[in-house]
PDB file of N, CA and C in Angstrom:
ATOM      1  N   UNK A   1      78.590  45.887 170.769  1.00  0.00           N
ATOM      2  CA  UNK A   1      79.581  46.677 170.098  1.00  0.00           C
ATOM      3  C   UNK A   1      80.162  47.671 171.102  1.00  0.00           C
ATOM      4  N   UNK A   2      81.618  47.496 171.047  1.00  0.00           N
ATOM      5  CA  UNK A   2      82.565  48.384 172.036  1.00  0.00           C
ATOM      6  C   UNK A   2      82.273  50.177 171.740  1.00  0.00           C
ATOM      7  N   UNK A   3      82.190  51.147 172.523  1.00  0.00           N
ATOM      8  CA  UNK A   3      82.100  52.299 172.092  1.00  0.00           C
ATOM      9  C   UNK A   3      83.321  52.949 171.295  1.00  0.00           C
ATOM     10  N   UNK A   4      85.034  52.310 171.329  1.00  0.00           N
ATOM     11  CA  UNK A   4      86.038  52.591 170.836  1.00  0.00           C
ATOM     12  C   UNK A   4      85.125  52.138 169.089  1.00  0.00           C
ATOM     13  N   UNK A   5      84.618  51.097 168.802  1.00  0.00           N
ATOM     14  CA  UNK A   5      84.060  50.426 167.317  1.00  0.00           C
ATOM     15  C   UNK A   5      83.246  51.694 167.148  1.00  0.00           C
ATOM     16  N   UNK A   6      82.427  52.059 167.788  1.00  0.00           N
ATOM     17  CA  UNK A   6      81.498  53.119 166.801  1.00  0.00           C
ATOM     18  C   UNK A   6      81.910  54.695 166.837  1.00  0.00           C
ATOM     19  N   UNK A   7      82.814  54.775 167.714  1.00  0.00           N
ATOM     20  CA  UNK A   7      83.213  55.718 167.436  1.00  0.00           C
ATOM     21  C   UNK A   7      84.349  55.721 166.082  1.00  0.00           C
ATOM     22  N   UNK A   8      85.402  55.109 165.744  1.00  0.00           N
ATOM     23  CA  UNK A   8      85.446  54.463 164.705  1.00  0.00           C
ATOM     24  C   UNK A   8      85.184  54.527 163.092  1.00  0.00           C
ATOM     25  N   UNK A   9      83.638  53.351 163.523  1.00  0.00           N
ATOM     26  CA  UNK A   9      82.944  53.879 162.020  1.00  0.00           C
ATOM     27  C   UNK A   9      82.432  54.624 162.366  1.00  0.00           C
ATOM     28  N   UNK A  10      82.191  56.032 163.106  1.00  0.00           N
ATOM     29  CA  UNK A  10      81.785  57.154 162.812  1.00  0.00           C
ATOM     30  C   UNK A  10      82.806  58.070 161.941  1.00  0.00           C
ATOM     31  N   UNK A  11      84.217  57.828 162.481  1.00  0.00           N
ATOM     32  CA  UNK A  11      84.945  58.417 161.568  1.00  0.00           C
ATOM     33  C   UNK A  11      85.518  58.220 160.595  1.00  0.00           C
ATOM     34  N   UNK A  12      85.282  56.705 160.194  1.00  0.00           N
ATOM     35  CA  UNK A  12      85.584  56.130 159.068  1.00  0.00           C
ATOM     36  C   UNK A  12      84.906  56.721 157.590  1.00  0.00           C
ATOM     37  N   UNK A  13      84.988  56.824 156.643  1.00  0.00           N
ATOM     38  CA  UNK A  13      84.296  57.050 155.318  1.00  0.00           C
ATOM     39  C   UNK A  13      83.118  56.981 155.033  1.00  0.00           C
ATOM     40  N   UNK A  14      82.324  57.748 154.517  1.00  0.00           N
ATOM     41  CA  UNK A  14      80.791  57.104 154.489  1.00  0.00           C
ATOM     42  C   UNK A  14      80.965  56.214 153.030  1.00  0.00           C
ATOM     43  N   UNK A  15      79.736  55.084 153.287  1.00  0.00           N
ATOM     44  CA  UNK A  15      79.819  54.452 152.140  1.00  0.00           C
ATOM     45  C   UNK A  15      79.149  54.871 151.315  1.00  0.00           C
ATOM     46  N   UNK A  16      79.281  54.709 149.930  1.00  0.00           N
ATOM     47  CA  UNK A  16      78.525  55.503 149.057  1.00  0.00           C
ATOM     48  C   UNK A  16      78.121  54.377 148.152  1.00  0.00           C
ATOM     49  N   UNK A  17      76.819  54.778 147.463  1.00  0.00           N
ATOM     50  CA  UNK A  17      76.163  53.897 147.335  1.00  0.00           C
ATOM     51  C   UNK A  17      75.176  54.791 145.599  1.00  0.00           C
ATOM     52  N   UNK A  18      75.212  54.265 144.468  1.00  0.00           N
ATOM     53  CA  UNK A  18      74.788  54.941 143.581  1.00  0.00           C
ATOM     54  C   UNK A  18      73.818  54.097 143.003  1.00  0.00           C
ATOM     55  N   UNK A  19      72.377  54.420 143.020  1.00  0.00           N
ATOM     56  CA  UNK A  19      71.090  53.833 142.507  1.00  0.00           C
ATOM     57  C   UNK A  19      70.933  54.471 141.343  1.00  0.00           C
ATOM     58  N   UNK A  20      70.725  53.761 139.697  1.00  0.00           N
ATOM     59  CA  UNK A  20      70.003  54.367 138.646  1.00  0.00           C
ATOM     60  C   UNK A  20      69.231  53.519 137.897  1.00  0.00           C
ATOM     61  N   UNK A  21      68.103  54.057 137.670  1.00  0.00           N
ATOM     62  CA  UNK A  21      67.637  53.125 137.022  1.00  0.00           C
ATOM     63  C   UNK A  21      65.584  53.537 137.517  1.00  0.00           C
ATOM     64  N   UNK A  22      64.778  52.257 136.845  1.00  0.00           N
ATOM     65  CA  UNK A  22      63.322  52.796 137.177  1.00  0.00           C
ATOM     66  C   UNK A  22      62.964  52.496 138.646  1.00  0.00           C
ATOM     67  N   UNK A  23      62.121  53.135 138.859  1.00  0.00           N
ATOM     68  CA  UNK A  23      61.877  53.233 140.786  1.00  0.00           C
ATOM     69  C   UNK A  23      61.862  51.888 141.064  1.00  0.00           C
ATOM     70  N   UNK A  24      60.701  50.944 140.208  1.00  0.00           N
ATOM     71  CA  UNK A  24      60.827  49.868 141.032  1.00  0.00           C
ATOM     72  C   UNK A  24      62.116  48.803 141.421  1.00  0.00           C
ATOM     73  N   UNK A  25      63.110  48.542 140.432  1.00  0.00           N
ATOM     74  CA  UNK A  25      64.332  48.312 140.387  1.00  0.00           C
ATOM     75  C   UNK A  25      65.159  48.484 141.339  1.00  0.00           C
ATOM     76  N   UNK A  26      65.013  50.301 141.946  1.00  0.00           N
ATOM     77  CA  UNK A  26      65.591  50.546 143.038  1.00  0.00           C
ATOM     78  C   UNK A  26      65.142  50.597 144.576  1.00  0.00           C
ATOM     79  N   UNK A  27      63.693  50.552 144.290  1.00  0.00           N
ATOM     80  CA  UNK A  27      62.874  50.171 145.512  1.00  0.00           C
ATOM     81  C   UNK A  27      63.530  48.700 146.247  1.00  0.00           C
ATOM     82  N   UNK A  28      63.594  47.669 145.437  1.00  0.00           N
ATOM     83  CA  UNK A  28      64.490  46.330 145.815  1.00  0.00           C
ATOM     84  C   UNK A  28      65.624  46.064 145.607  1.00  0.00           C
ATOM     85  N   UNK A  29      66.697  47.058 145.199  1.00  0.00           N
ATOM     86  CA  UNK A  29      67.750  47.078 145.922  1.00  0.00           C
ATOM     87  C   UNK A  29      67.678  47.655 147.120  1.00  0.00           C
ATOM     88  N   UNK A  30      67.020  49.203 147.399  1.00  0.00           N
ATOM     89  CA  UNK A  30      67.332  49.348 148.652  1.00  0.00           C
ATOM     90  C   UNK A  30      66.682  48.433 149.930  1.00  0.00           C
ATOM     91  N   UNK A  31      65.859  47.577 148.994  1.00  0.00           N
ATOM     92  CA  UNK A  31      65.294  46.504 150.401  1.00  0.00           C
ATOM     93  C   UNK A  31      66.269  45.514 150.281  1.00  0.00           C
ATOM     94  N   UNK A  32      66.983  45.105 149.371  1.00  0.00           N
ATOM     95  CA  UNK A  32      67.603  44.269 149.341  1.00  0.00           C
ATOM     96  C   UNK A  32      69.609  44.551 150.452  1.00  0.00           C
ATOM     97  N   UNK A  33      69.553  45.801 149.998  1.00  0.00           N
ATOM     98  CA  UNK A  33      70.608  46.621 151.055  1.00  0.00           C
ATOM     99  C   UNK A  33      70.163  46.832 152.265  1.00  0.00           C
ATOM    100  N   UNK A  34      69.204  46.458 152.775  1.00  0.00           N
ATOM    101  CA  UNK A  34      68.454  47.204 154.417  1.00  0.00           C
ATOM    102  C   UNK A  34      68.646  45.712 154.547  1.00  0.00           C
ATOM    103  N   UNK A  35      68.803  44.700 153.723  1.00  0.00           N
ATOM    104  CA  UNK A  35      68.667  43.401 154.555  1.00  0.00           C
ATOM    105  C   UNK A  35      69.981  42.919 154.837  1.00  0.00           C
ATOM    106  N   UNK A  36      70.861  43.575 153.778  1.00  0.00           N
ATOM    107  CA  UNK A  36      72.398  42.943 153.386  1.00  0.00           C
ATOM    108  C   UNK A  36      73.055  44.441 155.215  1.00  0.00           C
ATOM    109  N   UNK A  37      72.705  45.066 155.234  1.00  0.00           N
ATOM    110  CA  UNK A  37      73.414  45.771 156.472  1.00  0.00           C
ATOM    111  C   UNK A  37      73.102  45.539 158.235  1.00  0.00           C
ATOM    112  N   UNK A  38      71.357  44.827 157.780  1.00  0.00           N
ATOM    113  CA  UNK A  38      70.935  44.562 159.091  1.00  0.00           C
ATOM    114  C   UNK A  38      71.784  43.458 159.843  1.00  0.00           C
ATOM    115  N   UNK A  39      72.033  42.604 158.902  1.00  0.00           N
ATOM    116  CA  UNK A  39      73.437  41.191 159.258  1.00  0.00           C
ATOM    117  C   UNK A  39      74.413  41.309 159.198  1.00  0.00           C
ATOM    118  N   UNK A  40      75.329  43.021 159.039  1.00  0.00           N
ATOM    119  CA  UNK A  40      76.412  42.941 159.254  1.00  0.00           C
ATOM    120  C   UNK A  40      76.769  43.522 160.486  1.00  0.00           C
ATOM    121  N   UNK A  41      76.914  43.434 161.625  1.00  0.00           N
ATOM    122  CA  UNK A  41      77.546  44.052 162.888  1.00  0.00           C
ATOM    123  C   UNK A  41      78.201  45.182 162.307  1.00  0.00           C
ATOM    124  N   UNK A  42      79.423  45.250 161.406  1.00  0.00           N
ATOM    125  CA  UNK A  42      80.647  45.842 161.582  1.00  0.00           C
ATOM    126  C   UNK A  42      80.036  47.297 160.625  1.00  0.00           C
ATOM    127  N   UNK A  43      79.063  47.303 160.260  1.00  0.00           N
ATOM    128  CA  UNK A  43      78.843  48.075 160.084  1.00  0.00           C
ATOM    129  C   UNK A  43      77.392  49.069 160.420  1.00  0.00           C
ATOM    130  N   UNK A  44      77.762  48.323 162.261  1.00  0.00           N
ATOM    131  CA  UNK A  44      76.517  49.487 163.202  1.00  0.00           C
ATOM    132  C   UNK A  44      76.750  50.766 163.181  1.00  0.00           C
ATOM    133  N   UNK A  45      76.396  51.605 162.727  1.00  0.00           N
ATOM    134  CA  UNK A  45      76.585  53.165 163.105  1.00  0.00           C
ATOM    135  C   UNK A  45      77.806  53.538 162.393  1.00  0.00           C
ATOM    136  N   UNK A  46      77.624  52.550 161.174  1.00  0.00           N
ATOM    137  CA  UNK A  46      78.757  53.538 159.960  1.00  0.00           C
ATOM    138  C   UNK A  46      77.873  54.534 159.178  1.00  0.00           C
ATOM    139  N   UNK A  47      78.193  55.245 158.402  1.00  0.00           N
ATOM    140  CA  UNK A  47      77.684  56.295 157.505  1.00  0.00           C
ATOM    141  C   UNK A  47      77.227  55.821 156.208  1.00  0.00           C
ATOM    142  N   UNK A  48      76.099  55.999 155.825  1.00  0.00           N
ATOM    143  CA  UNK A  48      75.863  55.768 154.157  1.00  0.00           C
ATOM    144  C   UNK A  48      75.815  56.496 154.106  1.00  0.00           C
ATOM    145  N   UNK A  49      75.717  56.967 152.451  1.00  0.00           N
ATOM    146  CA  UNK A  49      75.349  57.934 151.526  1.00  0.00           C
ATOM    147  C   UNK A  49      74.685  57.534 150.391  1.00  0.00           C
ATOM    148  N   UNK A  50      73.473  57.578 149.596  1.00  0.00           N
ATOM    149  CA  UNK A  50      72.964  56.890 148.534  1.00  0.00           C
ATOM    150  C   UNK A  50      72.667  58.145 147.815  1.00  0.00           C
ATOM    151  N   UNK A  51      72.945  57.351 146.688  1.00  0.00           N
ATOM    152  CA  UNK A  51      72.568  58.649 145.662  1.00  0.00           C
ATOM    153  C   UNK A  51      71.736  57.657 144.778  1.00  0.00           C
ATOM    154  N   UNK A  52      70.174  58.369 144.657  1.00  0.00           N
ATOM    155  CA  UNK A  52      69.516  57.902 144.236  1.00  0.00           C
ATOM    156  C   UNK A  52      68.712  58.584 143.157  1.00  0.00           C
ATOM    157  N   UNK A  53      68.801  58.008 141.692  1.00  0.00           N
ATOM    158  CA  UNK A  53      68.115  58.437 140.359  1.00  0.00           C
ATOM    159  C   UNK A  53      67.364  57.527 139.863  1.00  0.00           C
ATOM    160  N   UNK A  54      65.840  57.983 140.075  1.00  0.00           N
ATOM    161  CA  UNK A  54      64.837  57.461 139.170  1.00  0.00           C
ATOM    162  C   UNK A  54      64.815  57.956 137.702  1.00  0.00           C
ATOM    163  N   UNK A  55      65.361  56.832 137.221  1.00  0.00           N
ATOM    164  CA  UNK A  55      65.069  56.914 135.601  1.00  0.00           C
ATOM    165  C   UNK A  55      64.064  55.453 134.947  1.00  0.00           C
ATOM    166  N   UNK A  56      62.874  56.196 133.914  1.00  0.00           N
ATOM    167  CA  UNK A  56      61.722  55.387 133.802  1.00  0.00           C
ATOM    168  C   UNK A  56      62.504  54.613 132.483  1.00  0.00           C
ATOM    169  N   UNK A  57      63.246  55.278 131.474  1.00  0.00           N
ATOM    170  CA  UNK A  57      64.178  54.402 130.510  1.00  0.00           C
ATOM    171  C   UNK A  57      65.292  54.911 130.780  1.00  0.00           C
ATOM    172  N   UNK A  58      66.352  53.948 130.808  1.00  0.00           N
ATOM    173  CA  UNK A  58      67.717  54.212 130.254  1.00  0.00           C
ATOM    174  C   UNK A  58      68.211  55.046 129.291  1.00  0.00           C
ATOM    175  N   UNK A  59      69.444  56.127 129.839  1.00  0.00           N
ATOM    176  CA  UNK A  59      69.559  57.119 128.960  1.00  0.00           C
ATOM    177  C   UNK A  59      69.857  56.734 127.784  1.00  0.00           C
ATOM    178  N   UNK A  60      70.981  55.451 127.445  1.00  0.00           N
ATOM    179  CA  UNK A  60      71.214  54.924 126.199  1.00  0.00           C
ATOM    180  C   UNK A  60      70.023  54.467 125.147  1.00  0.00           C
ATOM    181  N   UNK A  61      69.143  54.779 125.674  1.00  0.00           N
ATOM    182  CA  UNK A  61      67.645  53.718 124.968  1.00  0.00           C
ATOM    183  C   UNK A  61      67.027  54.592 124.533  1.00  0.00           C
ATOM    184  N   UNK A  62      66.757  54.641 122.855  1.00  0.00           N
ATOM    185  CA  UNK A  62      65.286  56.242 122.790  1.00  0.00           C
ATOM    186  C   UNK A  62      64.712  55.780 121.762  1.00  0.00           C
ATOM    187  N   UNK A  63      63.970  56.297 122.024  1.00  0.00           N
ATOM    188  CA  UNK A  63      62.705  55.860 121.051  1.00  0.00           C
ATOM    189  C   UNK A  63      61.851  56.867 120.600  1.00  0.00           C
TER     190      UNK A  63
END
């Protein structure tokens, strides 16, 4: 990767990224996202941002 590319996605947008739901759910997306970014080149040394909420039920759901 050219240094003009990461400099670049450094200044490009961070991606944002919104997890909700029970831990384990989001435990394998974010493994499932560490696998989906490790194979993309174009996005070496871009910015995430995750916003991440453990919820054990869904707010719509009560009991």
């Amino acid at each position: 990767m050219t240094p003009l590319i990461r400099l670049t996605n450094r200044l490009r947008r961070p991606l944002y990224i919104r997890l909700v739901g029970p831990a384990d759910q989001n435990a394998a997306a974010l493994h499932g996202l560490a696998h989906f970014l490790n194979r993309r080149r174009d996005m070496d040394g871009r910015r995430i941002r995750i916003d991440l909420t453990i919820r054990e039920k869904p707010t719509g759901e009560r009991r």
